[in-house]
N, C-alpha and C. Protein backbone atom coordinates (compact mmCIF):
# COMPACT_ATOMS: atom_id res chain seq x y z
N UNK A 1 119.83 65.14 81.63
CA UNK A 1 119.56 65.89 80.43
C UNK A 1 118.53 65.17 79.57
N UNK A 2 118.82 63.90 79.12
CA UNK A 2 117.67 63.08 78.23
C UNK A 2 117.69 61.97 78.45
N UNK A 3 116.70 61.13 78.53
CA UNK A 3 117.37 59.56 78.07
C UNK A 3 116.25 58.91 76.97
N UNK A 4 116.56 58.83 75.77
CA UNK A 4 116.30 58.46 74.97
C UNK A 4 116.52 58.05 73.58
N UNK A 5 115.94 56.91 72.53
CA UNK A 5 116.75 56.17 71.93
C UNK A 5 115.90 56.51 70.38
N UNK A 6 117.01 56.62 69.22
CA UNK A 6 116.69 56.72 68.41
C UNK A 6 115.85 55.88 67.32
N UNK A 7 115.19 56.28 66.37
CA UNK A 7 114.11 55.02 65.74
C UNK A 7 115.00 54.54 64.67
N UNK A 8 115.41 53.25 65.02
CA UNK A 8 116.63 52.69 64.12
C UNK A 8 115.38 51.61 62.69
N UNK A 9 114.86 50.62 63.44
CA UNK A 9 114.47 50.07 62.92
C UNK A 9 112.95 49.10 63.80
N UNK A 10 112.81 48.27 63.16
CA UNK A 10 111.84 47.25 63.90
C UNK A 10 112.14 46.84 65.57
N UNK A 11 113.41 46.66 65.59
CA UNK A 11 113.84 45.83 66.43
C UNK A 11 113.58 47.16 67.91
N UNK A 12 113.78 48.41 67.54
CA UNK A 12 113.73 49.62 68.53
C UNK A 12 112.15 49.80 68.97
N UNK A 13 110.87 48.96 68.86
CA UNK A 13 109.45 49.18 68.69
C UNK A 13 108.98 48.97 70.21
N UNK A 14 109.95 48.09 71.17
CA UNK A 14 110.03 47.98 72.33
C UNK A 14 110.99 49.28 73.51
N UNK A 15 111.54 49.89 72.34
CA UNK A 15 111.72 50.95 72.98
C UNK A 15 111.39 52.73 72.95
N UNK A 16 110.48 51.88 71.81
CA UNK A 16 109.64 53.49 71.41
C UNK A 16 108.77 53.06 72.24
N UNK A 17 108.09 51.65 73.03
CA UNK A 17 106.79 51.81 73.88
C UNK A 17 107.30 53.07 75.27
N UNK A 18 108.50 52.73 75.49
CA UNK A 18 108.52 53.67 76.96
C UNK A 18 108.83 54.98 76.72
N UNK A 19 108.78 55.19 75.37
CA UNK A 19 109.01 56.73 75.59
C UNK A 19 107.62 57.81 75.05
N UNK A 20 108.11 58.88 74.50
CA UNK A 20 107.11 59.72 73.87
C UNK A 20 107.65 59.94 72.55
N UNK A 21 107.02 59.80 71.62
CA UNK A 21 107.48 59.78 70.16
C UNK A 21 106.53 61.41 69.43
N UNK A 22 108.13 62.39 69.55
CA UNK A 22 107.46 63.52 68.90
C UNK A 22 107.72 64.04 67.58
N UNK A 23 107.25 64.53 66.94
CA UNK A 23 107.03 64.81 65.39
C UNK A 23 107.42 65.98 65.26
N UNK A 24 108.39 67.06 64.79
CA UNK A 24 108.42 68.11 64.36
C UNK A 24 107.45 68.61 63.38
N UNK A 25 106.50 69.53 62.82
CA UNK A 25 105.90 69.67 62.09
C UNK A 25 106.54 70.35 60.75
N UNK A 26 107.79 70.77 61.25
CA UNK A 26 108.42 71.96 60.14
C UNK A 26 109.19 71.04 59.62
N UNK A 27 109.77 69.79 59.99
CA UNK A 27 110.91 69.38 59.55
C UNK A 27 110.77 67.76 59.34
N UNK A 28 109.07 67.39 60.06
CA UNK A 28 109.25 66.09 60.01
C UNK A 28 110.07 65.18 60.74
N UNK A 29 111.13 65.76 61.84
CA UNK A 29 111.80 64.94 62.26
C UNK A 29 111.59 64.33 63.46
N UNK A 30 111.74 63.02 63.84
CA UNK A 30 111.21 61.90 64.96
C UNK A 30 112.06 61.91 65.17
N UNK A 31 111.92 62.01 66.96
CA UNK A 31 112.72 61.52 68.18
C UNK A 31 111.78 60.69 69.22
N UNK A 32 112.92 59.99 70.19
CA UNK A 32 111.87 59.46 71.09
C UNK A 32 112.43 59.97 72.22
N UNK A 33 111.62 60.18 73.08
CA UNK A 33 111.73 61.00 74.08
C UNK A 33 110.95 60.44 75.55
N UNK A 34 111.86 60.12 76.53
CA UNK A 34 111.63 59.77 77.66
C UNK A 34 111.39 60.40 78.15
N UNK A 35 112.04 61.66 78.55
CA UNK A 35 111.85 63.05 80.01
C UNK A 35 111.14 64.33 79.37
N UNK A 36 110.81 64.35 78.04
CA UNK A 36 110.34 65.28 77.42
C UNK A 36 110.57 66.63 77.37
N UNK A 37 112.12 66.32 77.76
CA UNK A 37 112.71 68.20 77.08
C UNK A 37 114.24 67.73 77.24
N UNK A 38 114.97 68.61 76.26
CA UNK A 38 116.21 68.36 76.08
C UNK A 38 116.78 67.48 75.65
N UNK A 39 115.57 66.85 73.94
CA UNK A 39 115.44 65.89 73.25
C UNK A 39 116.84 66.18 71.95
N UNK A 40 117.29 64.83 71.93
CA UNK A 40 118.30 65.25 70.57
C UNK A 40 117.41 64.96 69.66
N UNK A 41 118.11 65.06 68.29
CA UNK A 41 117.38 65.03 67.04
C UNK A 41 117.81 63.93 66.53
N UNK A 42 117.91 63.06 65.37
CA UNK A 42 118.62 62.39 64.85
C UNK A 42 119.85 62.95 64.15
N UNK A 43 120.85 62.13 64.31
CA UNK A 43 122.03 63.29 64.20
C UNK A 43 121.68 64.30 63.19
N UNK A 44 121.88 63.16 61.65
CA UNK A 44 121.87 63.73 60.66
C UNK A 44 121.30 64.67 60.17
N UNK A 45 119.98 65.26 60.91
CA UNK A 45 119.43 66.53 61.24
C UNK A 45 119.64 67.86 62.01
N UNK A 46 120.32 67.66 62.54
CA UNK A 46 120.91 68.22 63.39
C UNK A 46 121.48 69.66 62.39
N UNK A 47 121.86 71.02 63.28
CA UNK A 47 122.74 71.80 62.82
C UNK A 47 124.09 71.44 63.00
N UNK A 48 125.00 71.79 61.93
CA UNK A 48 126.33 71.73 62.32
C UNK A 48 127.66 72.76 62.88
N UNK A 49 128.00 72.39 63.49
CA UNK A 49 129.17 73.44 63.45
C UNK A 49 130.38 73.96 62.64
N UNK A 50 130.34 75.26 62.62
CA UNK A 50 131.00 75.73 61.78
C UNK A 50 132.84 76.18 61.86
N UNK A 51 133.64 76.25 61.45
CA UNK A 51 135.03 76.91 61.21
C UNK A 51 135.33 77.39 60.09
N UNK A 52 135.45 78.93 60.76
CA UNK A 52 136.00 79.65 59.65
C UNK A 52 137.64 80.57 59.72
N UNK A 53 138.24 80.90 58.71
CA UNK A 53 139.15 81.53 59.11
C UNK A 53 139.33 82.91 58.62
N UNK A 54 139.87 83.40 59.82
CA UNK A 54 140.07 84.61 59.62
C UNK A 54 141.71 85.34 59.19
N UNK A 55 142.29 85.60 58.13
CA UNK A 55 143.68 85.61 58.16
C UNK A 55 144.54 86.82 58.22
N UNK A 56 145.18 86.99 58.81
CA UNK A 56 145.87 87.95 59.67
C UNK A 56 145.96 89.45 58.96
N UNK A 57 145.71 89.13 57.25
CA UNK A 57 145.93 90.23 56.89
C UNK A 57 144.42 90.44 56.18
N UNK A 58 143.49 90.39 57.40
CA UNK A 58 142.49 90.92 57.23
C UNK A 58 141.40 90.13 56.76
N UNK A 59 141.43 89.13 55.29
CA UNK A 59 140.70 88.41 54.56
C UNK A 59 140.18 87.46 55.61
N UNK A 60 138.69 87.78 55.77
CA UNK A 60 137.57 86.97 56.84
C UNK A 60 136.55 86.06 56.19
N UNK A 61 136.32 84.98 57.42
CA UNK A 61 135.12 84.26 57.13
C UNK A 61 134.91 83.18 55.85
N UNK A 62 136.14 83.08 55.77
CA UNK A 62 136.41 81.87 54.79
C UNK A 62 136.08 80.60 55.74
N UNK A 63 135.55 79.18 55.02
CA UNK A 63 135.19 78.32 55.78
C UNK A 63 136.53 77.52 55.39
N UNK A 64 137.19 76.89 56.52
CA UNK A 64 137.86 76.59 56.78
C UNK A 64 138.06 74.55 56.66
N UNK A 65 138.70 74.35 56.26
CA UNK A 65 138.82 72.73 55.79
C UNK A 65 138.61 71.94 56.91
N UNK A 66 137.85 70.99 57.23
CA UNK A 66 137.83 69.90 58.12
C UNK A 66 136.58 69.25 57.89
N UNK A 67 136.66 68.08 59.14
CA UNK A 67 135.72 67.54 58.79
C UNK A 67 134.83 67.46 59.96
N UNK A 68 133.73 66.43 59.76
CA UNK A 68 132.53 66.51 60.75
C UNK A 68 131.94 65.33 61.29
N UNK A 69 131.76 64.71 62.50
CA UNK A 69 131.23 62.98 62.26
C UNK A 69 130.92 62.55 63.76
N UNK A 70 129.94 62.18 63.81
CA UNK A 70 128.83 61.56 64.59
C UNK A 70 129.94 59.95 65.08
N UNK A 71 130.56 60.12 66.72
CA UNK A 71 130.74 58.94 67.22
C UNK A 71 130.05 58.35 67.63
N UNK A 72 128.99 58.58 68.03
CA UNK A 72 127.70 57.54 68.66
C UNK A 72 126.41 58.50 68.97
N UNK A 73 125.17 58.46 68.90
CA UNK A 73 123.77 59.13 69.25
C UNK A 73 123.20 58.44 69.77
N UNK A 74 122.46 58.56 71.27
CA UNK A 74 121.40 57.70 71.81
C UNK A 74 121.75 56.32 72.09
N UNK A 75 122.59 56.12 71.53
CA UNK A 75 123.26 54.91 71.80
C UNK A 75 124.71 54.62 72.29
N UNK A 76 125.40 55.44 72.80
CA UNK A 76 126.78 55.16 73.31
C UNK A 76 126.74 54.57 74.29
N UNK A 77 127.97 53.84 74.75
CA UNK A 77 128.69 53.32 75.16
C UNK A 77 130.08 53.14 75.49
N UNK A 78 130.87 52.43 76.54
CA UNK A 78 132.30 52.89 76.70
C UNK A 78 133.15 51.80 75.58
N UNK A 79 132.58 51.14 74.68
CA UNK A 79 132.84 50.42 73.08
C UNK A 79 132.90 51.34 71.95
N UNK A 80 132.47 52.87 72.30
CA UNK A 80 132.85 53.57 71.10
C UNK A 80 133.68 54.54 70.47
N UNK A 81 134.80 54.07 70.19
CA UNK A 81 135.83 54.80 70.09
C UNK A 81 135.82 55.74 68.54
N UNK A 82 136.66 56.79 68.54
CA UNK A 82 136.69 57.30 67.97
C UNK A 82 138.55 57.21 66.73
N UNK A 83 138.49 56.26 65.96
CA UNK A 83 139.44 56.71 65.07
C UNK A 83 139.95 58.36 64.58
N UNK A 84 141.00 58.88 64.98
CA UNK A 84 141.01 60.19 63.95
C UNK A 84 141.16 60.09 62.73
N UNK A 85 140.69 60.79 62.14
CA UNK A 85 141.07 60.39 60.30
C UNK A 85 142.26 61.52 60.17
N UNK A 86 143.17 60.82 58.88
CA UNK A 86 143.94 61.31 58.13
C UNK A 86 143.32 62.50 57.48
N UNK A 87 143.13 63.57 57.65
CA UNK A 87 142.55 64.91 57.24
C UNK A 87 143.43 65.89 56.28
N UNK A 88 142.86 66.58 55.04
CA UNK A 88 143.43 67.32 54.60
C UNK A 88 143.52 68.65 54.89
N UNK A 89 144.71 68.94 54.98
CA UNK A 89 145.29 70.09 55.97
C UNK A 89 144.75 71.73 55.32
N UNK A 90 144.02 72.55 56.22
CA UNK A 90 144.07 73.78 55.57
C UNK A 90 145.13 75.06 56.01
N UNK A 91 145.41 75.81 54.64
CA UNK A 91 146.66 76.64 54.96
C UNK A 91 146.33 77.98 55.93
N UNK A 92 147.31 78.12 56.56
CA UNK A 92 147.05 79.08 57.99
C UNK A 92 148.35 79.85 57.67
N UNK A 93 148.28 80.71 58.61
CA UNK A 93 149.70 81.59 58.86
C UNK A 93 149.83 82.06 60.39
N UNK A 94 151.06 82.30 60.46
CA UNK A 94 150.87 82.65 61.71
C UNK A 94 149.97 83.89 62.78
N UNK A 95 149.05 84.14 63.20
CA UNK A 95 148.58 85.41 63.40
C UNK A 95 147.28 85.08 62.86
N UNK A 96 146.58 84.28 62.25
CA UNK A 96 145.29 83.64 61.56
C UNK A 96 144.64 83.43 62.54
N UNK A 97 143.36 83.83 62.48
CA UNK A 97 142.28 83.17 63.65
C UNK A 97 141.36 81.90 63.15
N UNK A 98 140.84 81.00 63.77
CA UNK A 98 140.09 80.02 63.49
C UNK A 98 138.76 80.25 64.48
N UNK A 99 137.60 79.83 63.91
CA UNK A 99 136.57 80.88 64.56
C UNK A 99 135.63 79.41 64.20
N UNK A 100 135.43 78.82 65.64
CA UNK A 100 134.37 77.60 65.30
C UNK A 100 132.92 77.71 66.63
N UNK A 101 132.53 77.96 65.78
CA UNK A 101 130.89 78.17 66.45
C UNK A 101 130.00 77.05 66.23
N UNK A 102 128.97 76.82 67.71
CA UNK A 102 128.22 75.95 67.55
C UNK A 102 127.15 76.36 68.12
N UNK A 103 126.78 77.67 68.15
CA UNK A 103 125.75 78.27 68.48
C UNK A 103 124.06 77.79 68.48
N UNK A 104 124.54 77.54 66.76
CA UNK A 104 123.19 76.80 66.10
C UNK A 104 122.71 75.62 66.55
N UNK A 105 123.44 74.98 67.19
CA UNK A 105 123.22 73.52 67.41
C UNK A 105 122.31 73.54 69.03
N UNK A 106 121.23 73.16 68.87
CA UNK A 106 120.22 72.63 69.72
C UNK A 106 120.11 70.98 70.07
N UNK A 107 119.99 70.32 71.05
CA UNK A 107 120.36 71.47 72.46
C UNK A 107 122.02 71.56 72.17
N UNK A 108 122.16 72.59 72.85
CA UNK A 108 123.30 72.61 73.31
C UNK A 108 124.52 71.37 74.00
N UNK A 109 125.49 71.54 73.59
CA UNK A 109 126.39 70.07 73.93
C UNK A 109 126.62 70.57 75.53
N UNK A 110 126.69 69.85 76.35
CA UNK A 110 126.80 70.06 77.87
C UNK A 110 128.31 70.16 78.10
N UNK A 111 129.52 69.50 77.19
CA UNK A 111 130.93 69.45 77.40
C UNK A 111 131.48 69.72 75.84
N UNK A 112 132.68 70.55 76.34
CA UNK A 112 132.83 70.53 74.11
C UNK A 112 134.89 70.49 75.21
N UNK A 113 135.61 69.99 74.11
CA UNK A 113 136.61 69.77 74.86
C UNK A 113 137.51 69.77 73.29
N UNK A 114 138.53 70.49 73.36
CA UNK A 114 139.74 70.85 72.51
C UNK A 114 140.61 69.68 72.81
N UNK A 115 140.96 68.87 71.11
CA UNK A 115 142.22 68.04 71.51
C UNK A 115 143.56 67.90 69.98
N UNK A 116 144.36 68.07 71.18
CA UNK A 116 145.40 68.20 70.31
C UNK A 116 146.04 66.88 69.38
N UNK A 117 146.03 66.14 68.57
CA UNK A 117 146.38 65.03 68.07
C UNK A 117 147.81 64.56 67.32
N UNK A 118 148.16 63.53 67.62
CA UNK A 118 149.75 63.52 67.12
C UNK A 118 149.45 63.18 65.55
N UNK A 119 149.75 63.94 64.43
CA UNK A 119 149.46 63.77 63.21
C UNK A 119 149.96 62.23 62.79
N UNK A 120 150.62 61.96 63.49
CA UNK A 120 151.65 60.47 62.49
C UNK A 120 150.70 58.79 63.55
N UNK A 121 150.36 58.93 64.53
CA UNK A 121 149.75 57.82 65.32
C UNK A 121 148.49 58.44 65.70
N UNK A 122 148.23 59.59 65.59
CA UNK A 122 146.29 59.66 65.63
C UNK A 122 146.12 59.24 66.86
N UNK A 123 146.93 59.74 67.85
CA UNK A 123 146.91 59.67 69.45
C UNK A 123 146.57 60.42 70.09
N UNK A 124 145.58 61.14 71.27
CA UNK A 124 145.52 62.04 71.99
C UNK A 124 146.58 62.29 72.17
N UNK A 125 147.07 64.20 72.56
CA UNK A 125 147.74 64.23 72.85
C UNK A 125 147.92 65.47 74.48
N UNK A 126 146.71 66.02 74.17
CA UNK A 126 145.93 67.01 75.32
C UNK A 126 144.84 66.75 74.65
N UNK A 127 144.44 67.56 75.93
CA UNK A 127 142.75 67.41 76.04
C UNK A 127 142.44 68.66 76.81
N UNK A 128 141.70 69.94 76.32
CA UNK A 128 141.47 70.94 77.03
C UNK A 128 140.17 71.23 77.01
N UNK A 129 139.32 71.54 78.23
CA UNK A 129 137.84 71.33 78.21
C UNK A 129 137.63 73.07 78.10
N UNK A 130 136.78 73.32 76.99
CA UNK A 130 136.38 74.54 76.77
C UNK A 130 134.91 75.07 77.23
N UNK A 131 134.64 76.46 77.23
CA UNK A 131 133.46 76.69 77.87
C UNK A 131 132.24 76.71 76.60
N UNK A 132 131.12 75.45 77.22
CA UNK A 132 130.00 75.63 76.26
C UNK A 132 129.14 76.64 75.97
N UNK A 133 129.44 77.82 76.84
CA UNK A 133 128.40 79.36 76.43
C UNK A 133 129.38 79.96 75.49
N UNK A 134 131.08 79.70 75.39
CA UNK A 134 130.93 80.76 74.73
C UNK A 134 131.53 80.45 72.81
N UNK A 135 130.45 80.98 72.28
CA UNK A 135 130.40 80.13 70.99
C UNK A 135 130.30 81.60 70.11
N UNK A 136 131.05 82.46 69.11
CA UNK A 136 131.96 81.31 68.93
C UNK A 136 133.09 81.61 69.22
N UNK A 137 134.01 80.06 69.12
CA UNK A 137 134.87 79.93 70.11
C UNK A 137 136.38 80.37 69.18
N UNK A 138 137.22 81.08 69.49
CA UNK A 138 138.73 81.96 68.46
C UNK A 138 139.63 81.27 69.08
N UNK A 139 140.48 80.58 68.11
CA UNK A 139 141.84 79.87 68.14
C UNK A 139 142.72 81.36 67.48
N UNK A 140 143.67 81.59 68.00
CA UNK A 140 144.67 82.42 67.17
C UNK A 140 146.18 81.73 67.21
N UNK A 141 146.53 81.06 65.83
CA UNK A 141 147.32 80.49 65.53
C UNK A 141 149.05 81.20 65.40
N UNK A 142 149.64 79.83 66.29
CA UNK A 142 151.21 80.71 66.55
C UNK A 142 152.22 79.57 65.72
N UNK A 143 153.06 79.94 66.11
CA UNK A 143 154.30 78.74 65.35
C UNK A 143 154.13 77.38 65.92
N UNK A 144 153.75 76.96 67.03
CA UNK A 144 153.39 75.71 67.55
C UNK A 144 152.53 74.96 66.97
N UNK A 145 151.75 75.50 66.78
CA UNK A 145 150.37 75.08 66.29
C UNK A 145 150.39 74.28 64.63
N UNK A 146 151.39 75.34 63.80
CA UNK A 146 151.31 75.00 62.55
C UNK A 146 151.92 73.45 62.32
N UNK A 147 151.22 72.70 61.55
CA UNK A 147 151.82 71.21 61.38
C UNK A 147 150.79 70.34 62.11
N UNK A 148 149.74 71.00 63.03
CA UNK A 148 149.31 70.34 64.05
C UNK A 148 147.80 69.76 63.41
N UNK A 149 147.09 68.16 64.11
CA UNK A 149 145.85 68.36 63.97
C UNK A 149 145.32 68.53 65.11
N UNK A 150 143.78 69.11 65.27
CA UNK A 150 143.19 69.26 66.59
C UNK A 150 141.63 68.71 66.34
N UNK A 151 140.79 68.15 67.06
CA UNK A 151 139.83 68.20 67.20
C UNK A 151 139.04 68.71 68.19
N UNK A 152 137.49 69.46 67.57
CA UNK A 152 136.68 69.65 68.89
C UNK A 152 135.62 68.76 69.03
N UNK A 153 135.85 68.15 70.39
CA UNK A 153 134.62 67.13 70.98
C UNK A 153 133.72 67.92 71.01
N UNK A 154 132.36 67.19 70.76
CA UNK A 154 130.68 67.69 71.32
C UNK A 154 130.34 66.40 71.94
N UNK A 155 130.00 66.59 73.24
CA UNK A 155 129.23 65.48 73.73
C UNK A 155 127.65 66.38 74.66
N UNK A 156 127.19 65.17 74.50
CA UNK A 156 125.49 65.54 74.95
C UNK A 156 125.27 64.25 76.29
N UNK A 157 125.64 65.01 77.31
CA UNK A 157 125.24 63.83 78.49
C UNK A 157 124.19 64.29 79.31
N UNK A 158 123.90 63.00 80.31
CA UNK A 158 122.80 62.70 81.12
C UNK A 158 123.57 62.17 82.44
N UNK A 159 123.50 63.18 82.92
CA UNK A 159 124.74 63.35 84.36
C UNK A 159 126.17 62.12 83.83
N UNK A 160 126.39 61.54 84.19
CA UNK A 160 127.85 60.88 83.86
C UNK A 160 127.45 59.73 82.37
N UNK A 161 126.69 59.82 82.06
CA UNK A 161 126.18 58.78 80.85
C UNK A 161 126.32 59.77 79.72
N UNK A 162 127.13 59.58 78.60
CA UNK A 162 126.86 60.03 77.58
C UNK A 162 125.86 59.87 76.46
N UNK A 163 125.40 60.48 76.05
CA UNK A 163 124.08 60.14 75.21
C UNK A 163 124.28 60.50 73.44
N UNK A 164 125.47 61.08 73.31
CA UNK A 164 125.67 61.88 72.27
C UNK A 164 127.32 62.22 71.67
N UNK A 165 127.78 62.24 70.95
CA UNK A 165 129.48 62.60 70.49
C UNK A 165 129.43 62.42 69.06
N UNK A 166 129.77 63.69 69.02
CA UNK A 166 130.28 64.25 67.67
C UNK A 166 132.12 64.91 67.55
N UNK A 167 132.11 65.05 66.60
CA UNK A 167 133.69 65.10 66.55
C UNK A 167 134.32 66.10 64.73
N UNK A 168 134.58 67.23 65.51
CA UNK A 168 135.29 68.46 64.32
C UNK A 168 136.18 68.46 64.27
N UNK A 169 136.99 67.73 63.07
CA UNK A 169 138.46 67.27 62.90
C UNK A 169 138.99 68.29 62.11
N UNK A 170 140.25 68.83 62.16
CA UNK A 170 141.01 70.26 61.19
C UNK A 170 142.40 70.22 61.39
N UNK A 171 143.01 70.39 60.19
CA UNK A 171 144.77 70.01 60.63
C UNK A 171 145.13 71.28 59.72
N UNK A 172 146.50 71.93 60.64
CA UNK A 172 146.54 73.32 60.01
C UNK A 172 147.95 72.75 59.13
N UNK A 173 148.42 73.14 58.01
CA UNK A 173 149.76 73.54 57.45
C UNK A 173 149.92 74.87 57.23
């Protein structure tokens, strides 16, 4: 998919020689770019993904509480773990849809993967790999669910090398 490293500082000047350093004109934004397509951005530029809820008795498209956060760009490694955070919970009911799209986001994440988290030790607890075409993606919330946190992985790889992980944290009450 890519292999290339973001412009951190001085010390990265030996690794902007091997690549191609391209300029957005609309946005100003620099990447460096080895294979020259299927370039990330710097995160913080990036589009984000969205959750909204939809609640059973009709009232739609409310954006929905959670959070959003960059585990590693261009630079990962199997050293980068991801803490879950203590998140403030948004209110659901049973029969509520949760509606998280990542349509916008260029390129596209190659793996996006649903995980269920133990609220009290911030432990995996499943892990369900979802399909990256279809965005956006409807949770419809049952009695199990409520009390629960979940996150959705985005990762951006280069056949088994990850290059990219982001992480959409949301805990329902």
């Amino acid at each position: 998919m890519l292999a290339q490293r973001r412009i951190k500082n001085d010390e990265d000047k030996e690794e902007i020689t091997q690549g191609i350093i391209n300029e957005n004109e609309n946005t100003n934004q620099k990447v460096v770019d080895t294979n020259d397509k299927n370039t990330l951005l710097e995160f913080e530029t990036m589009a984000l993904p969205t959750i909204k809820i939809m609640t059973s008795e009709g009232t739609n498209n409310f954006v929905f509480d959670h959070s959003y956060a960059e585990v590693c760009w261009m630079d990962c490694d199997e050293w980068n773990t991801y803490n879950y955070p203590e998140i403030h919970s948004g209110d659901v009911e049973i029969g509520d849809k949760l509606q998280i799209d990542w349509k916008m986001i260029e390129p596209y994440p190659t793996e996006i993967n649903l995980i269920h988290i133990d609220s009290e030790t911030h432990k995996e607890i499943t892990k369900e790999k979802k399909d990256t075409n279809i965005s956006p993606f409807t949770i419809t919330i049952d009695e199990k669910m409520i009390e629960n946190q979940y996150a959705l992985e985005f990762l951006w790889q280069n056949g088994e090398v990850i290059e990219g992980r982001s992480m959409l944290d949301f805990k329902l009450k």
